[in-house]
N, C-alpha and C. Protein backbone atom coordinates (compact mmCIF):
# COMPACT_ATOMS: atom_id res chain seq x y z
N UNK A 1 147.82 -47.13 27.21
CA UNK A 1 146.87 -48.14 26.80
C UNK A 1 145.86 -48.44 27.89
N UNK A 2 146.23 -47.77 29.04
CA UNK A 2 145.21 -48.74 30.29
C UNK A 2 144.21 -47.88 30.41
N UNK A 3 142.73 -48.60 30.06
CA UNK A 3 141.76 -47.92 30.28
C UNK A 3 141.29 -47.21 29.00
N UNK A 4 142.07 -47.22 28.29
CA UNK A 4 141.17 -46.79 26.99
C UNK A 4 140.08 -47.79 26.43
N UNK A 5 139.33 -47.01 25.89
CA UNK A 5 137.89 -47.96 25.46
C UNK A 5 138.58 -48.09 24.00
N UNK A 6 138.57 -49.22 23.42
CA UNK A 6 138.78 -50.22 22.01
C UNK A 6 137.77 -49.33 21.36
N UNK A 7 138.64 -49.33 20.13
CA UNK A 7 138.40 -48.21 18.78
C UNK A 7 138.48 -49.22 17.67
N UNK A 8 137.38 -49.44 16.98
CA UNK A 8 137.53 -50.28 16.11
C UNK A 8 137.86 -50.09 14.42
N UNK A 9 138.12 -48.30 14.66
CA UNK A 9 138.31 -48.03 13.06
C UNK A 9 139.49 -47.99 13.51
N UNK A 10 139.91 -47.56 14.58
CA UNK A 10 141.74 -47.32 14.47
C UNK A 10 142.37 -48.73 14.39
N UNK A 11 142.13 -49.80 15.22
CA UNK A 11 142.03 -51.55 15.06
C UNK A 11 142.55 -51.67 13.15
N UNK A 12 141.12 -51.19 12.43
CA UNK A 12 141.08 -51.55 11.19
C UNK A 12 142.50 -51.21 10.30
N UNK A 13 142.09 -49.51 10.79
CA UNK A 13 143.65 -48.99 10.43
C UNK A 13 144.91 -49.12 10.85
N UNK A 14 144.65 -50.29 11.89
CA UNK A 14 146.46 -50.63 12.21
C UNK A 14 146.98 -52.03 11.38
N UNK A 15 145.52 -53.02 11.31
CA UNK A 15 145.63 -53.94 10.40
C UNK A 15 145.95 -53.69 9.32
N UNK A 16 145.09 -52.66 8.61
CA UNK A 16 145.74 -52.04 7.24
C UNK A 16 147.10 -51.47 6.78
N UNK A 17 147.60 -50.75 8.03
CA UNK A 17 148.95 -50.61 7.44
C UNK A 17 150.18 -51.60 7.71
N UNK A 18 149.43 -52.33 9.17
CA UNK A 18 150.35 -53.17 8.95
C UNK A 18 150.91 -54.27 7.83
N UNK A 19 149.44 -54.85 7.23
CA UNK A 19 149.31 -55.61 5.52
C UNK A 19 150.22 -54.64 4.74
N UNK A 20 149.90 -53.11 4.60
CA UNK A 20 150.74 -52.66 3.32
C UNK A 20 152.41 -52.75 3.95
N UNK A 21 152.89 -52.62 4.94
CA UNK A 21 154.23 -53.11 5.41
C UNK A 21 154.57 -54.26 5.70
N UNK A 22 153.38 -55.64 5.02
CA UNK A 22 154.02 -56.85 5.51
C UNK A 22 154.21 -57.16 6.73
N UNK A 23 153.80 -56.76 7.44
CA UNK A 23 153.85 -57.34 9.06
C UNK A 23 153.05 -58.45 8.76
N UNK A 24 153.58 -59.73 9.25
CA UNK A 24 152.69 -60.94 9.95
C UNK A 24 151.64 -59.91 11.11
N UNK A 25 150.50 -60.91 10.72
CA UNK A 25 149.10 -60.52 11.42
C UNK A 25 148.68 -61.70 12.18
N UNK A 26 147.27 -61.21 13.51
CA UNK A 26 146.54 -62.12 13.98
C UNK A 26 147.29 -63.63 14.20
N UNK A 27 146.01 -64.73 14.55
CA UNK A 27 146.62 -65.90 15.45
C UNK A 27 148.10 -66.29 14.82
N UNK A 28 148.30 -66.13 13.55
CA UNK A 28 149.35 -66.72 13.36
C UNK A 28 151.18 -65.80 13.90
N UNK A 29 150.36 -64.93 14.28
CA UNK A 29 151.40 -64.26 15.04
C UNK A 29 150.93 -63.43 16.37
N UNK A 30 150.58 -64.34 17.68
CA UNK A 30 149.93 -63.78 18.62
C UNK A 30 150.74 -62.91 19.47
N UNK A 31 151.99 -62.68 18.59
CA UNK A 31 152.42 -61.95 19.54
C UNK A 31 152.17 -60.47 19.11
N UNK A 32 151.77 -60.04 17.99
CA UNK A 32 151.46 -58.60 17.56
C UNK A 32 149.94 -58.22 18.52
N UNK A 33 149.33 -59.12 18.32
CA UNK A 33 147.86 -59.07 18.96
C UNK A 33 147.89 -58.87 20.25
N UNK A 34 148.62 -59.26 21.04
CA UNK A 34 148.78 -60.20 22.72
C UNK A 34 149.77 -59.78 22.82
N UNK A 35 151.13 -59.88 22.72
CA UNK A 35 152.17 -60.07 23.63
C UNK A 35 152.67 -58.51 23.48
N UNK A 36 152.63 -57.48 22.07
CA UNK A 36 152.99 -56.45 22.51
C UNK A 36 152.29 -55.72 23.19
N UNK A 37 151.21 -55.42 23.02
CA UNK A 37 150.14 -54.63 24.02
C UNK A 37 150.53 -54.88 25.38
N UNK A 38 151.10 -56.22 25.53
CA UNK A 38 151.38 -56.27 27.15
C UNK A 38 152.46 -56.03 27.70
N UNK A 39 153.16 -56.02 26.54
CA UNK A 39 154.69 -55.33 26.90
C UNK A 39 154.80 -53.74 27.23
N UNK A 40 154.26 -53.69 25.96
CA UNK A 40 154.12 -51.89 26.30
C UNK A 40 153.69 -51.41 27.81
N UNK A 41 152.40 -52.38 27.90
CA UNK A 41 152.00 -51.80 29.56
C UNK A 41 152.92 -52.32 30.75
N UNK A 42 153.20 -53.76 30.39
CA UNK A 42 153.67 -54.26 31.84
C UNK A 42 155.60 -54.39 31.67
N UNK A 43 155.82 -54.60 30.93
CA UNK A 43 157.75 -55.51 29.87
C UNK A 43 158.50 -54.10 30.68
N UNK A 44 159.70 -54.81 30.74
CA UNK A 44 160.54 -53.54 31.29
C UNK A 44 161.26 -53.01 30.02
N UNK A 45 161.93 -52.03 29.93
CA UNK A 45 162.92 -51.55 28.60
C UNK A 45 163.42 -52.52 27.96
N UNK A 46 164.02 -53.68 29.13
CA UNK A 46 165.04 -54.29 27.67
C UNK A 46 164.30 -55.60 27.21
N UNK A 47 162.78 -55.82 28.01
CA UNK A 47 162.14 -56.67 27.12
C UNK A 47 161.19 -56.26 26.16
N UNK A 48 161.07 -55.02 25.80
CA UNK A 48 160.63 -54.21 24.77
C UNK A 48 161.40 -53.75 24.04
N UNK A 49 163.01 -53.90 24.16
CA UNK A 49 163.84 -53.47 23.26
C UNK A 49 164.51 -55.49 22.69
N UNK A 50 163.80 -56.33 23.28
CA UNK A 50 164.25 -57.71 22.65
C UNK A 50 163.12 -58.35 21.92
N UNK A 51 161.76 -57.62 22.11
CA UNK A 51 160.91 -58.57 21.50
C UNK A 51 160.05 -57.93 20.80
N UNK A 52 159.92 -56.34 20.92
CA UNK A 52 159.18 -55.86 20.51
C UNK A 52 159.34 -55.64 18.87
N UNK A 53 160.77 -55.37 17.92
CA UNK A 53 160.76 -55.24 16.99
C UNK A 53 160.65 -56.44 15.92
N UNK A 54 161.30 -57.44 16.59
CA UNK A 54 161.67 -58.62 15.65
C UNK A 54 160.25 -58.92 15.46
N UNK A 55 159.75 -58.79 16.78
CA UNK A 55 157.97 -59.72 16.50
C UNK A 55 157.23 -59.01 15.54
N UNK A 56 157.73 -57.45 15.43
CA UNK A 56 156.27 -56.95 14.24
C UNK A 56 157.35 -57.30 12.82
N UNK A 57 158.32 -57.10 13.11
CA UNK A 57 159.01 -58.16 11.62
C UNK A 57 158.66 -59.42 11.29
N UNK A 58 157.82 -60.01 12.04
CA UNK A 58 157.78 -61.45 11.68
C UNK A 58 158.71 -62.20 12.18
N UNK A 59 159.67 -61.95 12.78
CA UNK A 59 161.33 -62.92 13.15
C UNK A 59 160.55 -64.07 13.82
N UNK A 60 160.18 -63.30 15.29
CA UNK A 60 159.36 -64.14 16.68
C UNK A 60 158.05 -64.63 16.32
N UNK A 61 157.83 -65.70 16.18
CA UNK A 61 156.21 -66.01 16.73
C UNK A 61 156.02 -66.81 17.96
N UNK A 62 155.26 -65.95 18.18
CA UNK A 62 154.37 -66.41 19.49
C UNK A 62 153.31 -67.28 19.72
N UNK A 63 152.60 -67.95 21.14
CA UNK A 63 151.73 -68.38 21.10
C UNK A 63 151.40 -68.35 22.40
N UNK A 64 149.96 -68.48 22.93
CA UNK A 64 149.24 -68.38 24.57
C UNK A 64 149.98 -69.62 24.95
N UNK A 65 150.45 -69.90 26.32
CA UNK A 65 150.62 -71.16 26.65
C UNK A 65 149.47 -70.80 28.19
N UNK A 66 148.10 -70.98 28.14
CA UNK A 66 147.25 -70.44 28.92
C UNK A 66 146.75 -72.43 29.09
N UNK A 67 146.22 -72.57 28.32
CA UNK A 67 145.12 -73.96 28.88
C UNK A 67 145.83 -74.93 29.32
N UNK A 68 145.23 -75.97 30.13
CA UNK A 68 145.52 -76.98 30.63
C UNK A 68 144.94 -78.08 30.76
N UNK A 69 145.48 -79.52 30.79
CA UNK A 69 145.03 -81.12 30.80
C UNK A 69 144.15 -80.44 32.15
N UNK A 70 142.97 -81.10 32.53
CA UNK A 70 142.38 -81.35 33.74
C UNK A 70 141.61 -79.32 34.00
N UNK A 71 142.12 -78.76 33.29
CA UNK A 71 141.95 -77.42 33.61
C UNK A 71 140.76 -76.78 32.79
N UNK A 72 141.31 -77.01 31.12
CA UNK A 72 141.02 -76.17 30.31
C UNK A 72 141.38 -74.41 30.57
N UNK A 73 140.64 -73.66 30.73
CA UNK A 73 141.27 -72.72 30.70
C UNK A 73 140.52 -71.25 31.51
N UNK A 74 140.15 -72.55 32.82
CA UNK A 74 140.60 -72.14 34.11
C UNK A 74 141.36 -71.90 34.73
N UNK A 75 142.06 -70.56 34.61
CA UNK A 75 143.08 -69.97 34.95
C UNK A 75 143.33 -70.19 36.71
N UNK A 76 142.38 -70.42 37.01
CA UNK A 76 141.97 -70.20 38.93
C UNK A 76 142.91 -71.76 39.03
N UNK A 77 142.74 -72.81 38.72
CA UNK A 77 143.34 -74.22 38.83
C UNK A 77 144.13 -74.48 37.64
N UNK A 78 145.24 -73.58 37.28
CA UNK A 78 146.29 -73.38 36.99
C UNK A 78 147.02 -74.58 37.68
N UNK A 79 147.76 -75.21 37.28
CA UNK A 79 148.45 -76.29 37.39
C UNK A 79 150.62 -76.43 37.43
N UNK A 80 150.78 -76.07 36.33
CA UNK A 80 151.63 -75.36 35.79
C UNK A 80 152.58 -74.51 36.75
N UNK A 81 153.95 -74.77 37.52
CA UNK A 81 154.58 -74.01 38.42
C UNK A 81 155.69 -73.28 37.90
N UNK A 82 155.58 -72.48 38.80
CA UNK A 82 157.31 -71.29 38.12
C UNK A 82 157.69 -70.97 39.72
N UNK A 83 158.99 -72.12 39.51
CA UNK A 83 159.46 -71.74 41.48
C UNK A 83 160.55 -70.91 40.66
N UNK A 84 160.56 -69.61 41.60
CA UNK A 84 161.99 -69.16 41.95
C UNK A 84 163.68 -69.56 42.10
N UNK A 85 163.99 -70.18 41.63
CA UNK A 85 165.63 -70.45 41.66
C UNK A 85 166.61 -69.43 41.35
N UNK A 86 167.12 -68.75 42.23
CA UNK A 86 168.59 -67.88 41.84
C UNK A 86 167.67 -66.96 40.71
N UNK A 87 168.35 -66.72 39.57
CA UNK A 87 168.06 -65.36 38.70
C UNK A 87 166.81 -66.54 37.73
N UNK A 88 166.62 -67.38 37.75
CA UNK A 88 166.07 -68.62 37.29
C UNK A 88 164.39 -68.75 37.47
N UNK A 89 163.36 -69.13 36.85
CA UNK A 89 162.32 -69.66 37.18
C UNK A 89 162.05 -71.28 37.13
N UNK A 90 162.16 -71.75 37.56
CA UNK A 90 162.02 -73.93 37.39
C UNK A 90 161.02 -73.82 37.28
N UNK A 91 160.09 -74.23 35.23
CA UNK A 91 159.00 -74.16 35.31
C UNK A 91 158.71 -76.05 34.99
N UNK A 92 157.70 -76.37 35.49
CA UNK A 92 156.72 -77.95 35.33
C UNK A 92 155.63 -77.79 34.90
N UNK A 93 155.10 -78.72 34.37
CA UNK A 93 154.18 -78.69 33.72
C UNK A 93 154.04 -78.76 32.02
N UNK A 94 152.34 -78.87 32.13
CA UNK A 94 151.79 -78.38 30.82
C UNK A 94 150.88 -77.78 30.17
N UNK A 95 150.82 -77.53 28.62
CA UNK A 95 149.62 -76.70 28.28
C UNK A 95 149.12 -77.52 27.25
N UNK A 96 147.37 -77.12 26.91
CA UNK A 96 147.12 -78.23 26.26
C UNK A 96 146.27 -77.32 25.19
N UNK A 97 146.09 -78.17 24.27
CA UNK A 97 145.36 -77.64 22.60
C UNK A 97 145.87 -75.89 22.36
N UNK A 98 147.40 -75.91 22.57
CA UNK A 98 147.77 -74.29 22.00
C UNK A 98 147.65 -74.24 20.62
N UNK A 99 146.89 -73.01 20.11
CA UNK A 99 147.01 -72.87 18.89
C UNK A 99 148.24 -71.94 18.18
N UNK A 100 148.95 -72.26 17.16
CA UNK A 100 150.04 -72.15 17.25
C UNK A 100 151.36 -72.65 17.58
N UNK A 101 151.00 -73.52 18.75
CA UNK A 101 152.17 -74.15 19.57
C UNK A 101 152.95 -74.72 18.30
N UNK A 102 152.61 -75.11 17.61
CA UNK A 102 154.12 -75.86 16.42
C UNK A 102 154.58 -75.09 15.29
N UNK A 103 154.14 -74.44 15.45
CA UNK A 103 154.91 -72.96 14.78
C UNK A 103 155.59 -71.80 15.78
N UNK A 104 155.53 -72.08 17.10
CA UNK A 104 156.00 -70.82 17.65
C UNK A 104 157.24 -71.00 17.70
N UNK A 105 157.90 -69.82 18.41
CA UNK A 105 159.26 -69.99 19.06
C UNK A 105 159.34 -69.71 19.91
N UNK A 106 158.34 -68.43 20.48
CA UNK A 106 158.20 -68.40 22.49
C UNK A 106 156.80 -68.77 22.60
N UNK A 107 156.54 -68.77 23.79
CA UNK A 107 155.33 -68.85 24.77
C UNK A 107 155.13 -68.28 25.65
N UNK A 108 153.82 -67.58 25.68
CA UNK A 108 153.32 -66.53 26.81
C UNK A 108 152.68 -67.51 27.75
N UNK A 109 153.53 -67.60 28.51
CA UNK A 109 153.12 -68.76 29.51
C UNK A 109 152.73 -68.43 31.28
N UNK A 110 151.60 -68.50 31.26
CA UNK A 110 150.94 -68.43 32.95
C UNK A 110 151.26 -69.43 33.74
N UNK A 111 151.87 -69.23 34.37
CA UNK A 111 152.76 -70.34 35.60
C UNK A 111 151.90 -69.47 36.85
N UNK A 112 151.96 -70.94 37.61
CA UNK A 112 151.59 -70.49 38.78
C UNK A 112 153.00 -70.62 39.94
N UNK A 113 153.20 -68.92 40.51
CA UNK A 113 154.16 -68.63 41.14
C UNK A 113 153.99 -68.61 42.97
N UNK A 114 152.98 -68.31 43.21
CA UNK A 114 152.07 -68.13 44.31
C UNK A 114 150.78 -69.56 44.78
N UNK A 115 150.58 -68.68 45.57
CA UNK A 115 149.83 -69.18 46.07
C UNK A 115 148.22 -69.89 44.86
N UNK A 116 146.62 -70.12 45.71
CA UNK A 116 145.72 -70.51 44.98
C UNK A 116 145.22 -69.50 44.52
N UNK A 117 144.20 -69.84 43.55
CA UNK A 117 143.42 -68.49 42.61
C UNK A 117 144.00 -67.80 41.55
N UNK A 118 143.84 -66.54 41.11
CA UNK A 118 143.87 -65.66 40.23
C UNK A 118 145.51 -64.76 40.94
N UNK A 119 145.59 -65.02 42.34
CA UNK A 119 146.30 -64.03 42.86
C UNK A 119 148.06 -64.70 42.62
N UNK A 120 148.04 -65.75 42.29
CA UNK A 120 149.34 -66.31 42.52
C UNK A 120 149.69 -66.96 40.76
N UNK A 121 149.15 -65.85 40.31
CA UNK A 121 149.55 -66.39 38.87
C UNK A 121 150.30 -65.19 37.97
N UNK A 122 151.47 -65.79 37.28
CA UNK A 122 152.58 -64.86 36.50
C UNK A 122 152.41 -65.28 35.40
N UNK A 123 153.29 -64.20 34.88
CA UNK A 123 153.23 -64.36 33.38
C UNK A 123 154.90 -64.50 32.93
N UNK A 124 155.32 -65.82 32.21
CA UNK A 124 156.67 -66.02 31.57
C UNK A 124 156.84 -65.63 30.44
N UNK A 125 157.93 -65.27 29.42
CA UNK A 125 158.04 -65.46 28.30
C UNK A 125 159.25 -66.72 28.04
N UNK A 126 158.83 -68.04 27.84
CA UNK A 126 160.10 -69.19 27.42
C UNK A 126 159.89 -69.30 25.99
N UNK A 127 161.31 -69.23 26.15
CA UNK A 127 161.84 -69.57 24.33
C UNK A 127 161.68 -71.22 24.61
N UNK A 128 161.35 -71.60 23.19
CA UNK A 128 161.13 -72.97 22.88
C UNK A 128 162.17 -73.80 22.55
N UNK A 129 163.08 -73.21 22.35
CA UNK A 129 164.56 -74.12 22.51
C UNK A 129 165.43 -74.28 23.96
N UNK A 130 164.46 -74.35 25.37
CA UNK A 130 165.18 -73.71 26.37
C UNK A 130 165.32 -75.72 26.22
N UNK A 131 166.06 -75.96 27.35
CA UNK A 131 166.20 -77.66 27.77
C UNK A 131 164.69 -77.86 28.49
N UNK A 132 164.12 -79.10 28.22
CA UNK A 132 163.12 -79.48 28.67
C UNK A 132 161.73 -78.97 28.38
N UNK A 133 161.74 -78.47 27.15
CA UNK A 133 160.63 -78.03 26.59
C UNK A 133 160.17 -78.90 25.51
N UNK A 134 159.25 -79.66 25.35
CA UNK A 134 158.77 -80.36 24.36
C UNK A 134 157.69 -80.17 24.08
N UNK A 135 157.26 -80.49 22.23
CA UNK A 135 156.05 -79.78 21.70
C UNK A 135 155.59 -80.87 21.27
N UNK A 136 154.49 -81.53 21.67
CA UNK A 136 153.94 -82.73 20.63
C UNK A 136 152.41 -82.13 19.64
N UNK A 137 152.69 -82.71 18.61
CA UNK A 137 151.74 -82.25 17.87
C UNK A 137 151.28 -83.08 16.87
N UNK A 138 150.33 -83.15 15.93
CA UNK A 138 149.47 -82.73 15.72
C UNK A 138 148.35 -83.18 16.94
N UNK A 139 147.50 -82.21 17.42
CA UNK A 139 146.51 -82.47 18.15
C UNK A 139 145.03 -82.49 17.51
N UNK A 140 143.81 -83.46 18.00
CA UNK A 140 142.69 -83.67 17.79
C UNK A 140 141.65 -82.42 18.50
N UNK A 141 141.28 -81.51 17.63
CA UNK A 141 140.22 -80.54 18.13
C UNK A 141 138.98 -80.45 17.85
N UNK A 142 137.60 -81.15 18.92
CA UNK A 142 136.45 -80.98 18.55
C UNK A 142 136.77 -82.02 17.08
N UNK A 143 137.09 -83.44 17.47
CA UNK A 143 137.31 -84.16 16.47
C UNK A 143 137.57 -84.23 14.93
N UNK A 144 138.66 -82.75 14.60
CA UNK A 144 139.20 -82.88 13.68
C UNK A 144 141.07 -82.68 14.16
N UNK A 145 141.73 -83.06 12.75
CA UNK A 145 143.19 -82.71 13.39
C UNK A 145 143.52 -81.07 12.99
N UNK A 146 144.60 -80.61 14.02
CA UNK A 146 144.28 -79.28 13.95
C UNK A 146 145.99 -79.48 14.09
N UNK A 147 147.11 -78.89 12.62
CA UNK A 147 147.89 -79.35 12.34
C UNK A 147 149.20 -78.60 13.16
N UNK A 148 148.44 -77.16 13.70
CA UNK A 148 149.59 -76.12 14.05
C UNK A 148 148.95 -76.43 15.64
N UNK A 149 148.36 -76.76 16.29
CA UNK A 149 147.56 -77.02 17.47
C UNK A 149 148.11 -78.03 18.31
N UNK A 150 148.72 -77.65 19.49
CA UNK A 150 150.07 -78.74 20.70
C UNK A 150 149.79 -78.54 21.46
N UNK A 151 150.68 -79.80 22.30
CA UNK A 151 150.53 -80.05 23.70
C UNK A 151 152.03 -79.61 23.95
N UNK A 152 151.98 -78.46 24.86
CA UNK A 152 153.23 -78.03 25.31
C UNK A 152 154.01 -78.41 26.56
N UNK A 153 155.32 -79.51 26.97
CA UNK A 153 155.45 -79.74 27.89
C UNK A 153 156.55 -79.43 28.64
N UNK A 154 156.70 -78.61 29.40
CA UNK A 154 158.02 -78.07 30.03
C UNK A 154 158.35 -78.99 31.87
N UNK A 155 159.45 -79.65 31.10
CA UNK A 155 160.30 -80.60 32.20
C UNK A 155 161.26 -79.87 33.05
N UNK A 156 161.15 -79.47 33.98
CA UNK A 156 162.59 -78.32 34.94
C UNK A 156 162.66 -77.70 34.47
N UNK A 157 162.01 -76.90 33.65
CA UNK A 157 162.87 -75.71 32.15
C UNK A 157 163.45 -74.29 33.29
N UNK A 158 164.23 -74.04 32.99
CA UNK A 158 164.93 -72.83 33.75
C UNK A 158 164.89 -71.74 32.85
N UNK A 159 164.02 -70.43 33.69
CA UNK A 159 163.49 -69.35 32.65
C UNK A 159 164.24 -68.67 33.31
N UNK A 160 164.82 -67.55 32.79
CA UNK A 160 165.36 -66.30 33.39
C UNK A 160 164.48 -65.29 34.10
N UNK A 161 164.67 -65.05 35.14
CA UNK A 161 163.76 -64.52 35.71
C UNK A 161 163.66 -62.68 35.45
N UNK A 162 164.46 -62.53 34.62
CA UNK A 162 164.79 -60.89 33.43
C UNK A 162 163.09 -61.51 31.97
N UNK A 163 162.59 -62.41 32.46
CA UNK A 163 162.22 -63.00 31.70
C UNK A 163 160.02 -63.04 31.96
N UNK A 164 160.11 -62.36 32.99
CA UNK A 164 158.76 -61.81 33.99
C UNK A 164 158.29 -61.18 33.57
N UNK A 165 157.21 -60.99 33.29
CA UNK A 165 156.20 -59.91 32.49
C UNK A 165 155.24 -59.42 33.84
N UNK A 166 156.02 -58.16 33.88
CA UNK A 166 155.25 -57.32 35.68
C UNK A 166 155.74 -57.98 36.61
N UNK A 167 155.00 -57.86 37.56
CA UNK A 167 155.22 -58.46 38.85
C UNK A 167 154.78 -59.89 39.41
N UNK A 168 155.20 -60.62 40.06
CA UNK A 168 155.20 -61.91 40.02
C UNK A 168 153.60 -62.02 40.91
């Protein structure tokens, strides 16, 4: 996948067969769009052998846990921490106007692991039933209510660190 230039009839034709096999499509399942493409390149075996099938079944849905209160979605002032504990990540923080967030069940979540900037930022996958994960919702967008659209808030949540997408 790295480095190929985007093909937009093959795009068409993956949407298409995926519809005639019933695959959940697009935002409402960001993880077909987003999360496998990144698995394939970055996920080790057994997180491509845990997420990759159920999600084009529809089982998993996904959602970005990218923006932030005070941030928006300035990734550079990332807010949001993932310390290291034992086999563990202790993530804090939150994300704000996710679309999706009240329908998902994981989150592709950018924690900041490192240091400032672009350079000290990872990528989690937390399941939404971990302890200390709370979803409030319905949220106000561009002053309408936007019913699947949350504020995602993770209190100490302890991620498995088998749980890293690439390198930290």
């Amino acid at each position: 996948w790295s480095g190929v230039a985007p093909d937009v009839m093959e795009q068409h034709l993956l949407v298409e067969e995926f519809t005639r096999a019933g695959v959940a499509l697009g935002i409402g399942n960001q993880g077909i769009s987003m999360l496998i493409p990144t698995l394939l390149e970055l996920g080790t075996e057994a997180q491509k052998r845990e997420y990759i099938a159920p999600t084009l079944r529809g089982e998993m849905v996904w959602c970005q846990g990218y923006s932030e209160p005070g941030a928006g979605s300035d990734l550079a002032s990332l807010q949001t921490r993932g310390v290291e504990d034992g086999d563990d990540f202790v993530v804090t923080g939150s994300k704000l106007y996710i679309t999706s967030g009240t329908r998902a069940d994981f989150f592709t979540t950018a924690v900041r692991t490192g240091g400032p900037g672009f350079g000290g930022i990872s990528l989690l996958l937390i399941d939404r039933d971990l302890p200390g994960v709370s979803v409030s919702s319905p949220l106000k967008k561009m002053g309408w209510l936007c019913s699947d659209t949350a504020e995602i808030a993770f209190d100490a949540v302890r991620v498995p660190a088998s749980n890293l997408i690439g390198p930290e």
